[in-house]
PDB file of N, CA and C in Angstrom:
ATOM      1  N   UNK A   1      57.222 -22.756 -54.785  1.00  0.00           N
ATOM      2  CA  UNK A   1      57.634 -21.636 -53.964  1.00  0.00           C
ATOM      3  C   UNK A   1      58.708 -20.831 -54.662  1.00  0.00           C
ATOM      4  N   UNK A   2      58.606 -20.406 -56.038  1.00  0.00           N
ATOM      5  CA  UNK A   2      59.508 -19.707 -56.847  1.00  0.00           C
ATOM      6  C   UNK A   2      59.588 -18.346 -56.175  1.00  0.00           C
ATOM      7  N   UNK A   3      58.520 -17.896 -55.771  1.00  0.00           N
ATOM      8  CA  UNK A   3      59.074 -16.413 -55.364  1.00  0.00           C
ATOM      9  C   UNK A   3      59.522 -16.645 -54.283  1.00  0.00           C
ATOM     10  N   UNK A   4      59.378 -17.154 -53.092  1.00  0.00           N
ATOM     11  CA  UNK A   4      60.296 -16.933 -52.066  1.00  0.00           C
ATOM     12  C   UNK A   4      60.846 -18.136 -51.233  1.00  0.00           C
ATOM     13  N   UNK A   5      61.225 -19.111 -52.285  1.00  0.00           N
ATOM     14  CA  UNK A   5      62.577 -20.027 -51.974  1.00  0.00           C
ATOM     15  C   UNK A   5      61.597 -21.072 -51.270  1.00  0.00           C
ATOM     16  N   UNK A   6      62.901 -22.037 -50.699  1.00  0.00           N
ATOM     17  CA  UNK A   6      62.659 -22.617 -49.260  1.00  0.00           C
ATOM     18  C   UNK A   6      63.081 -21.556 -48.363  1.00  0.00           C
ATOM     19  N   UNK A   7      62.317 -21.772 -46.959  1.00  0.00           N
ATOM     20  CA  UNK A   7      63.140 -21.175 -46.154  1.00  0.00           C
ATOM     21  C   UNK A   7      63.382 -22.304 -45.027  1.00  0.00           C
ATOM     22  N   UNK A   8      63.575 -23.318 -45.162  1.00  0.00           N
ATOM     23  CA  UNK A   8      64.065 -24.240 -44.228  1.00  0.00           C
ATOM     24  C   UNK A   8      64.844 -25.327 -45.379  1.00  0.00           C
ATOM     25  N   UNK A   9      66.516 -25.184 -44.909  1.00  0.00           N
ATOM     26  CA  UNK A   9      66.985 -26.180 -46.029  1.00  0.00           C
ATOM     27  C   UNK A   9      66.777 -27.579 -45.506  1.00  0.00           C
ATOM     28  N   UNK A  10      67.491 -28.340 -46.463  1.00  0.00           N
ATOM     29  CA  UNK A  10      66.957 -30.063 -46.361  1.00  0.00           C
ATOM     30  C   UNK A  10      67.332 -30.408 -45.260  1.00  0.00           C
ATOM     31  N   UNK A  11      68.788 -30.237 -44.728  1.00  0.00           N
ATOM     32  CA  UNK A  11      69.039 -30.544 -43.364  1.00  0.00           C
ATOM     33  C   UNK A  11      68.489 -30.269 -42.737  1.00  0.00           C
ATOM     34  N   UNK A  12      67.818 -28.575 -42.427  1.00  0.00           N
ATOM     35  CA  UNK A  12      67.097 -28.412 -41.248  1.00  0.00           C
ATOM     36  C   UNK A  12      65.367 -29.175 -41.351  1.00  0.00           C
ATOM     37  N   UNK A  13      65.184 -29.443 -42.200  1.00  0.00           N
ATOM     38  CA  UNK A  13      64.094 -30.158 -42.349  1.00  0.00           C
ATOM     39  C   UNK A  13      64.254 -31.460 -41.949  1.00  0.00           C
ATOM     40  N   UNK A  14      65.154 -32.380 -42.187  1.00  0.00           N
ATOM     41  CA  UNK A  14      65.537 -33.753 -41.951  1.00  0.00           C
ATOM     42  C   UNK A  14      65.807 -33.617 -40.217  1.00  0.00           C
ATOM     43  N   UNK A  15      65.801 -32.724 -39.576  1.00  0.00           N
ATOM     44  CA  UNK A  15      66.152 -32.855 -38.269  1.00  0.00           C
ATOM     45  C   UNK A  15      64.666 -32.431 -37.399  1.00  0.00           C
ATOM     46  N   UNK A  16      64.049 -31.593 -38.154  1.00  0.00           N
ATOM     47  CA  UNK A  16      62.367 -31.276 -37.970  1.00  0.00           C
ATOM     48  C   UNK A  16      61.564 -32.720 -37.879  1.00  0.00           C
ATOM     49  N   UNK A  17      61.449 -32.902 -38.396  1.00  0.00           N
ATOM     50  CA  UNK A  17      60.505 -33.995 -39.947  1.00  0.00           C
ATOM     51  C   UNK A  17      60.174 -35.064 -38.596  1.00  0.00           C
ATOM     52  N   UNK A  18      61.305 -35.775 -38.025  1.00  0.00           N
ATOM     53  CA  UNK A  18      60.849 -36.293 -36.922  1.00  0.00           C
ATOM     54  C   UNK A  18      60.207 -35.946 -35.231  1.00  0.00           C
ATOM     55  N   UNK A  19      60.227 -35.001 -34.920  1.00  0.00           N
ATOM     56  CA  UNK A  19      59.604 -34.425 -34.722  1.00  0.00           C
ATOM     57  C   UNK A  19      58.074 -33.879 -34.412  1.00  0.00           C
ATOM     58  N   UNK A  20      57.426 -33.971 -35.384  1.00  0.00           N
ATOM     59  CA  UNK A  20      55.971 -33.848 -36.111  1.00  0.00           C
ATOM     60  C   UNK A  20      55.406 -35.211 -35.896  1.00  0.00           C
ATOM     61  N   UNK A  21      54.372 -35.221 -35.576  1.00  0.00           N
ATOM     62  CA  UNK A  21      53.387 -36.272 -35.348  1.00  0.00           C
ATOM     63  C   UNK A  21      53.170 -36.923 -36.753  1.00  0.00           C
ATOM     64  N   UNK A  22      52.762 -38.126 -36.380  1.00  0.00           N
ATOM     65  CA  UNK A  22      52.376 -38.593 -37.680  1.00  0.00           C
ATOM     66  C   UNK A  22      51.076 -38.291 -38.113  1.00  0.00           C
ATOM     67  N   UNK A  23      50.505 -38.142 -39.392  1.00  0.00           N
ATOM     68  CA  UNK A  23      49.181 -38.080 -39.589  1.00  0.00           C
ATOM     69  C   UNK A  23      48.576 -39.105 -39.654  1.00  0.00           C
ATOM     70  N   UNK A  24      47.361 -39.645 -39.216  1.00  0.00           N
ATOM     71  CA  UNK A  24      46.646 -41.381 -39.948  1.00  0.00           C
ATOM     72  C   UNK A  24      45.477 -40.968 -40.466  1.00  0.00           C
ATOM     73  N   UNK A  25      46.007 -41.547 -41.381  1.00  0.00           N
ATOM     74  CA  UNK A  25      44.640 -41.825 -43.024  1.00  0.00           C
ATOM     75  C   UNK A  25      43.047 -41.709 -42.061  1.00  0.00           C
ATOM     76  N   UNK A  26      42.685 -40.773 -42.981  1.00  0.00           N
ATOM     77  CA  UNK A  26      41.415 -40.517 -42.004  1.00  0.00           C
ATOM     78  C   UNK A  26      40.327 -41.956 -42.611  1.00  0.00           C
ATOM     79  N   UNK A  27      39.121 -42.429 -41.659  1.00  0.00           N
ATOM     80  CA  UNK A  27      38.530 -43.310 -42.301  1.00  0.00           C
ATOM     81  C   UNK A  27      37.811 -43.502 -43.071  1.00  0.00           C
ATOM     82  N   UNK A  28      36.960 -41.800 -43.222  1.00  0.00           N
ATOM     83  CA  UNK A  28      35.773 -41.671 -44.454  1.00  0.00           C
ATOM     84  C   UNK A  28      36.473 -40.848 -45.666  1.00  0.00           C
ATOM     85  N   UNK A  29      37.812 -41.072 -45.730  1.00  0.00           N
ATOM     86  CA  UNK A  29      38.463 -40.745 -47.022  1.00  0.00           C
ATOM     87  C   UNK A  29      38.802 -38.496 -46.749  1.00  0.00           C
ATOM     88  N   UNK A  30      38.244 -38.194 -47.617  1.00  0.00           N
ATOM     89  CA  UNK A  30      38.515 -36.761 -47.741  1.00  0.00           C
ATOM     90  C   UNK A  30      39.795 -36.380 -48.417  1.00  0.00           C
ATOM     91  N   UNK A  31      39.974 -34.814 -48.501  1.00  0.00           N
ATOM     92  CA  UNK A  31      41.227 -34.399 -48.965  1.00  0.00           C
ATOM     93  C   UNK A  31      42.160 -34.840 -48.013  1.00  0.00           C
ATOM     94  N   UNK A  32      43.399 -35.102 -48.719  1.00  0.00           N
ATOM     95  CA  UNK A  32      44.733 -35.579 -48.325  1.00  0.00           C
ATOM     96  C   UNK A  32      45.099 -34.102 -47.205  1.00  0.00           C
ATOM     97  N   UNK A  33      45.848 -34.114 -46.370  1.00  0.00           N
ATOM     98  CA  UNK A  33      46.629 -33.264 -45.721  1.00  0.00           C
ATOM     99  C   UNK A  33      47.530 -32.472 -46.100  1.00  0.00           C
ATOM    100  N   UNK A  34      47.628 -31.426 -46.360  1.00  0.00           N
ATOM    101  CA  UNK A  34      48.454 -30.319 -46.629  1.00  0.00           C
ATOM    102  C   UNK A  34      50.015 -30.816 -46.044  1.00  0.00           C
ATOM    103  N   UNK A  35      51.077 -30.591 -47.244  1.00  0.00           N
ATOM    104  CA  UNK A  35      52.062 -30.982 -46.506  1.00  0.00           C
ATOM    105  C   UNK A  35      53.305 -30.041 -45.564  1.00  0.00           C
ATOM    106  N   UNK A  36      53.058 -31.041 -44.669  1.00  0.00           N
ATOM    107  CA  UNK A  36      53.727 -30.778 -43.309  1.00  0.00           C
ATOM    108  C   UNK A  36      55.171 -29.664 -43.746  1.00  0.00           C
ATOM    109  N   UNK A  37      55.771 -29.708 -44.706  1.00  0.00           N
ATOM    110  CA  UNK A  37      56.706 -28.897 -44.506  1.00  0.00           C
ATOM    111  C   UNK A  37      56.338 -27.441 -45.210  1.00  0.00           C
ATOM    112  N   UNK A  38      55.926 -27.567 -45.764  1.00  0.00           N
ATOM    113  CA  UNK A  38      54.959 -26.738 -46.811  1.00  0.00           C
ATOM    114  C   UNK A  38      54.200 -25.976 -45.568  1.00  0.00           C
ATOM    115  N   UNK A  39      53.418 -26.260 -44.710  1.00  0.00           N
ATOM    116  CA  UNK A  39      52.970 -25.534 -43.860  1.00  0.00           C
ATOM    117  C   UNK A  39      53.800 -25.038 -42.815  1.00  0.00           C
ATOM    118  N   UNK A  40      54.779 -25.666 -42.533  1.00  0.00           N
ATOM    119  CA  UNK A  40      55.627 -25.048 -41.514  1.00  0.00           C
ATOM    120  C   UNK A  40      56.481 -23.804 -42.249  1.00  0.00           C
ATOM    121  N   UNK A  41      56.653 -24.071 -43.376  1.00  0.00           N
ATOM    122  CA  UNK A  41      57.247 -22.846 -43.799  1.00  0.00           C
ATOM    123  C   UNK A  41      56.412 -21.583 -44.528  1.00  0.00           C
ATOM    124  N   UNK A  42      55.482 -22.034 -44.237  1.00  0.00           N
ATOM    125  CA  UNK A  42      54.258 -21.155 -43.969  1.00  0.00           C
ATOM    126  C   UNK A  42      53.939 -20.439 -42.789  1.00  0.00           C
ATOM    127  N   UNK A  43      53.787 -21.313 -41.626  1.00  0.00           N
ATOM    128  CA  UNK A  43      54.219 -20.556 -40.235  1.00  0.00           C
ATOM    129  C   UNK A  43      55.132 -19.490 -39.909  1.00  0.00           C
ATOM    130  N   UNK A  44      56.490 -20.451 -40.493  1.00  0.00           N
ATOM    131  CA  UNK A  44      57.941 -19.406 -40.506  1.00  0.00           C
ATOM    132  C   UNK A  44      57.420 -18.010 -41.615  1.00  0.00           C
ATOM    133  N   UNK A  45      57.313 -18.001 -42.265  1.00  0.00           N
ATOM    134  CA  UNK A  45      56.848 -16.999 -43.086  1.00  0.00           C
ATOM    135  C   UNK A  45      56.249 -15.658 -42.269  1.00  0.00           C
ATOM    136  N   UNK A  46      54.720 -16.197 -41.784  1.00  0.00           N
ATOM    137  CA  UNK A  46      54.136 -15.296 -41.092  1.00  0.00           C
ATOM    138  C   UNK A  46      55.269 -14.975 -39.490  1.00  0.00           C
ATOM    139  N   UNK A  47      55.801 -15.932 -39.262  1.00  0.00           N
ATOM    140  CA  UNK A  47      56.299 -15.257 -38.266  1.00  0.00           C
ATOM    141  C   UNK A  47      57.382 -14.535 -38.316  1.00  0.00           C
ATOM    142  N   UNK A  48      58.205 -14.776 -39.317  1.00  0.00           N
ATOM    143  CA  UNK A  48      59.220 -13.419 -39.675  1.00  0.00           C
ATOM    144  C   UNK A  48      58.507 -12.091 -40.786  1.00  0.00           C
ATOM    145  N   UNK A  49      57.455 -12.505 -41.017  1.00  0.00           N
ATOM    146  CA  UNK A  49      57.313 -10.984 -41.436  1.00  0.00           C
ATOM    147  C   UNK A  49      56.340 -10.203 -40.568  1.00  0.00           C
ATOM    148  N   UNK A  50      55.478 -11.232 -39.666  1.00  0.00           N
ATOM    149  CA  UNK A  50      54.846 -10.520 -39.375  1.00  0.00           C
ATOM    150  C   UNK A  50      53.323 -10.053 -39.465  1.00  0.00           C
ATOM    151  N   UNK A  51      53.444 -10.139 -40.685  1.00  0.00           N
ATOM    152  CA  UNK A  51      52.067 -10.087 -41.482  1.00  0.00           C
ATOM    153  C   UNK A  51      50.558 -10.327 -40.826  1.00  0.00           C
ATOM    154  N   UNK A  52      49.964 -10.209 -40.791  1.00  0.00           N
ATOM    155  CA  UNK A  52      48.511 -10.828 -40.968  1.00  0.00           C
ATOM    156  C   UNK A  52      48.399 -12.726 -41.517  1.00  0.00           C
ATOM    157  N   UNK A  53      47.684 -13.548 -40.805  1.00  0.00           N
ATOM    158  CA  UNK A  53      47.395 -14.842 -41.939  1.00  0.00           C
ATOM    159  C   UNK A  53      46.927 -14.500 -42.856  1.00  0.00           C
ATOM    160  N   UNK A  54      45.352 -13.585 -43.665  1.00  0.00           N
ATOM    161  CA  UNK A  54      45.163 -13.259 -45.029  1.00  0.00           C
ATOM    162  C   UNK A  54      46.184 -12.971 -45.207  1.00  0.00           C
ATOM    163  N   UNK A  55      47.222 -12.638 -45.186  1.00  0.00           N
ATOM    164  CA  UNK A  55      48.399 -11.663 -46.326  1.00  0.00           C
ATOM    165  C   UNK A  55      49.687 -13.196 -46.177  1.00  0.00           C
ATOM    166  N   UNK A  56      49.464 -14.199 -46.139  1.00  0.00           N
ATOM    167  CA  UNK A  56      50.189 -15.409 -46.686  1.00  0.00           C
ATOM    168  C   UNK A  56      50.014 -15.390 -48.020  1.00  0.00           C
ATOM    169  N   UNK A  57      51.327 -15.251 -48.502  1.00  0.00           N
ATOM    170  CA  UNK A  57      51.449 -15.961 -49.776  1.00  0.00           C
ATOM    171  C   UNK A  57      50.937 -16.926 -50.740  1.00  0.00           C
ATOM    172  N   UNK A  58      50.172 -16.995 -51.657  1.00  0.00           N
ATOM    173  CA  UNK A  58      49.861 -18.260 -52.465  1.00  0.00           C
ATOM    174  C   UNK A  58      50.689 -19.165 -52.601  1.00  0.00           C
ATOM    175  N   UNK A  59      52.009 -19.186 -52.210  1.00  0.00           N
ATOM    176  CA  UNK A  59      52.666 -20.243 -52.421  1.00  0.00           C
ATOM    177  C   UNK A  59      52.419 -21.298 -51.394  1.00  0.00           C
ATOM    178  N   UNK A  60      52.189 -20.730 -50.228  1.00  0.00           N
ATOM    179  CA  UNK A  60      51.736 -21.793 -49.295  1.00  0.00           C
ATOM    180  C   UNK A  60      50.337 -22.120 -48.859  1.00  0.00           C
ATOM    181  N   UNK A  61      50.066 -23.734 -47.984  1.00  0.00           N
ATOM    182  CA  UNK A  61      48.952 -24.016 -48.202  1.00  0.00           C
ATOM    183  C   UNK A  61      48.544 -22.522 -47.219  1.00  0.00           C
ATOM    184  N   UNK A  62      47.033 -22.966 -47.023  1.00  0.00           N
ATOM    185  CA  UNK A  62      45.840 -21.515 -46.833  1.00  0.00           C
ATOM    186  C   UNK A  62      46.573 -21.335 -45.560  1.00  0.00           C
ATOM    187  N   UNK A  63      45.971 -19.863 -45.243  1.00  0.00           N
ATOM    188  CA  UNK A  63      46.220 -19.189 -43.618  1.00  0.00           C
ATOM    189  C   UNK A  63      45.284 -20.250 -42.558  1.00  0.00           C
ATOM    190  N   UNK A  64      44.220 -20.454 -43.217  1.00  0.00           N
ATOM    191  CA  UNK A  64      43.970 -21.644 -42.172  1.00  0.00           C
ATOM    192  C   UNK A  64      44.063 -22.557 -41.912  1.00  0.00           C
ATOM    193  N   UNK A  65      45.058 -23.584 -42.989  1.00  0.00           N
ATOM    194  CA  UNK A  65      45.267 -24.630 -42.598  1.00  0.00           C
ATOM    195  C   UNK A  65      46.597 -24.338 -41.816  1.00  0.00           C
ATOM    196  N   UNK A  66      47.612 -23.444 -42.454  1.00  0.00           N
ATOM    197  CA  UNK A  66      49.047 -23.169 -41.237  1.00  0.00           C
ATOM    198  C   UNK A  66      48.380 -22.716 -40.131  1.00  0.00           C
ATOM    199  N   UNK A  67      47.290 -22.204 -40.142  1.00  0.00           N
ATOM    200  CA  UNK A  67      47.106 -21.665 -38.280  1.00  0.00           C
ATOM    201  C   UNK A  67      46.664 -22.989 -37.653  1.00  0.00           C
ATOM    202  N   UNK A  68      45.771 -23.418 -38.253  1.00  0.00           N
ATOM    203  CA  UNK A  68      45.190 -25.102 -37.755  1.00  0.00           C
ATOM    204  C   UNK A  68      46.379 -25.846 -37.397  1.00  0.00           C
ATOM    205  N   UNK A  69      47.525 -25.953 -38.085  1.00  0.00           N
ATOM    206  CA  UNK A  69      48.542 -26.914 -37.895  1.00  0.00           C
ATOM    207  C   UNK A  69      49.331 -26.317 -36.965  1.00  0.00           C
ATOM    208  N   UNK A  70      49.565 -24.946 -36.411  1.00  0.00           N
ATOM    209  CA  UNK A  70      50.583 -24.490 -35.570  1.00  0.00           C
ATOM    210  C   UNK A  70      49.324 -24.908 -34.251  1.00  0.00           C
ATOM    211  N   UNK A  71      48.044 -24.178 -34.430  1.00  0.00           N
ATOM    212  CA  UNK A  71      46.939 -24.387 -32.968  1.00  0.00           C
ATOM    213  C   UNK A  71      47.733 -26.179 -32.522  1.00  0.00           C
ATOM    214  N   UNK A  72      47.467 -26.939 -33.431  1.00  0.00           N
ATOM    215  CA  UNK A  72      47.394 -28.092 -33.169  1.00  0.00           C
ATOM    216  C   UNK A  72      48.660 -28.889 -32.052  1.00  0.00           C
ATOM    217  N   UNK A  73      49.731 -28.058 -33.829  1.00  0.00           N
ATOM    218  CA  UNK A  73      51.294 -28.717 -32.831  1.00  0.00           C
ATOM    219  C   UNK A  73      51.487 -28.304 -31.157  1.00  0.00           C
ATOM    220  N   UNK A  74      50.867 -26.886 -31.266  1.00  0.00           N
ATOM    221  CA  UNK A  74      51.122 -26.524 -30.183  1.00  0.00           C
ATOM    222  C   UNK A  74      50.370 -27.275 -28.967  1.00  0.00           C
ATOM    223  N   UNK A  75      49.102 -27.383 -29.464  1.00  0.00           N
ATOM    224  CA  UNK A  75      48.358 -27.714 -28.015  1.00  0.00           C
ATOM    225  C   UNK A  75      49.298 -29.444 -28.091  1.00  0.00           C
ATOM    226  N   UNK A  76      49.858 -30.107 -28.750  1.00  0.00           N
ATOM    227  CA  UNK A  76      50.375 -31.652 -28.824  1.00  0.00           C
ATOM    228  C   UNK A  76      51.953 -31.039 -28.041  1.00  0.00           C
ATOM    229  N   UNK A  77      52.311 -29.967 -27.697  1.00  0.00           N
ATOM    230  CA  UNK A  77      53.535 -29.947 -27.139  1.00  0.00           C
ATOM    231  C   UNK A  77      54.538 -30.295 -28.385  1.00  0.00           C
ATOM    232  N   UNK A  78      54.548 -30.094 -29.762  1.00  0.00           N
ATOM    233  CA  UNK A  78      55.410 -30.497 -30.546  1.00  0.00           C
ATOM    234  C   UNK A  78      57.073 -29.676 -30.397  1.00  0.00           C
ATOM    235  N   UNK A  79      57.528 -30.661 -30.234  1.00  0.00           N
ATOM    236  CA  UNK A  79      59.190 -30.178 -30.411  1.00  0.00           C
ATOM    237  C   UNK A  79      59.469 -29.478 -28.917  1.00  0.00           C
ATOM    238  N   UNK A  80      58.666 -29.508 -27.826  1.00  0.00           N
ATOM    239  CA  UNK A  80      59.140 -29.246 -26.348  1.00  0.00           C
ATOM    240  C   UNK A  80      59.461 -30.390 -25.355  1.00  0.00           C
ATOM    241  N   UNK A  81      60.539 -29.794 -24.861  1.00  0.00           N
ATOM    242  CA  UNK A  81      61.273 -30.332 -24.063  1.00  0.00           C
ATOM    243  C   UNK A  81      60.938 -30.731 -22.796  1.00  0.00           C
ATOM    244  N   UNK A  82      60.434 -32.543 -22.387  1.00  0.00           N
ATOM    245  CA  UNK A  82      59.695 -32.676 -21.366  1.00  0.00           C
ATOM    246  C   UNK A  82      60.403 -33.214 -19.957  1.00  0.00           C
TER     247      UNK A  82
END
């Protein structure tokens, strides 16, 4: 992510991180999971600029796996207050 940094520093990540569901090893193998912080600051991205998902950056994983992972957290209630 040389062109545009982190945008979540380590602390605020270390206070995220738990948070997030765990993933489990799928059983018929496949690609590994895009990582979790890597996509969230992919999310953050599109949501402070604004943008379109095509117009995400190559630095982060695809527009559809950050939209897949925000659809997801969201419908799991991630990080709300019950």
């Amino acid at each position: 992510m040389a062109r545009y940094g982190r945008l979540l520093t380590d602390a605020q990540w270390e206070k995220i991180r738990p948070l997030l569901p765990q993933r489990l090893p799928r059983p018929r193998g496949g690609r590994p999971p895009a990582n979790d912080r890597k996509v969230l600051e992919g999310i953050l991205w599109m949501l402070r600029s604004g943008a379109r998902w095509q117009h995400l950056p190559e630095e982060f994983p695809s527009p559809s796996t950050c939209w897949r992972r925000l659809r997801d957290w969201e419908e799991q209630e991630v990080g709300c207050a019950t």
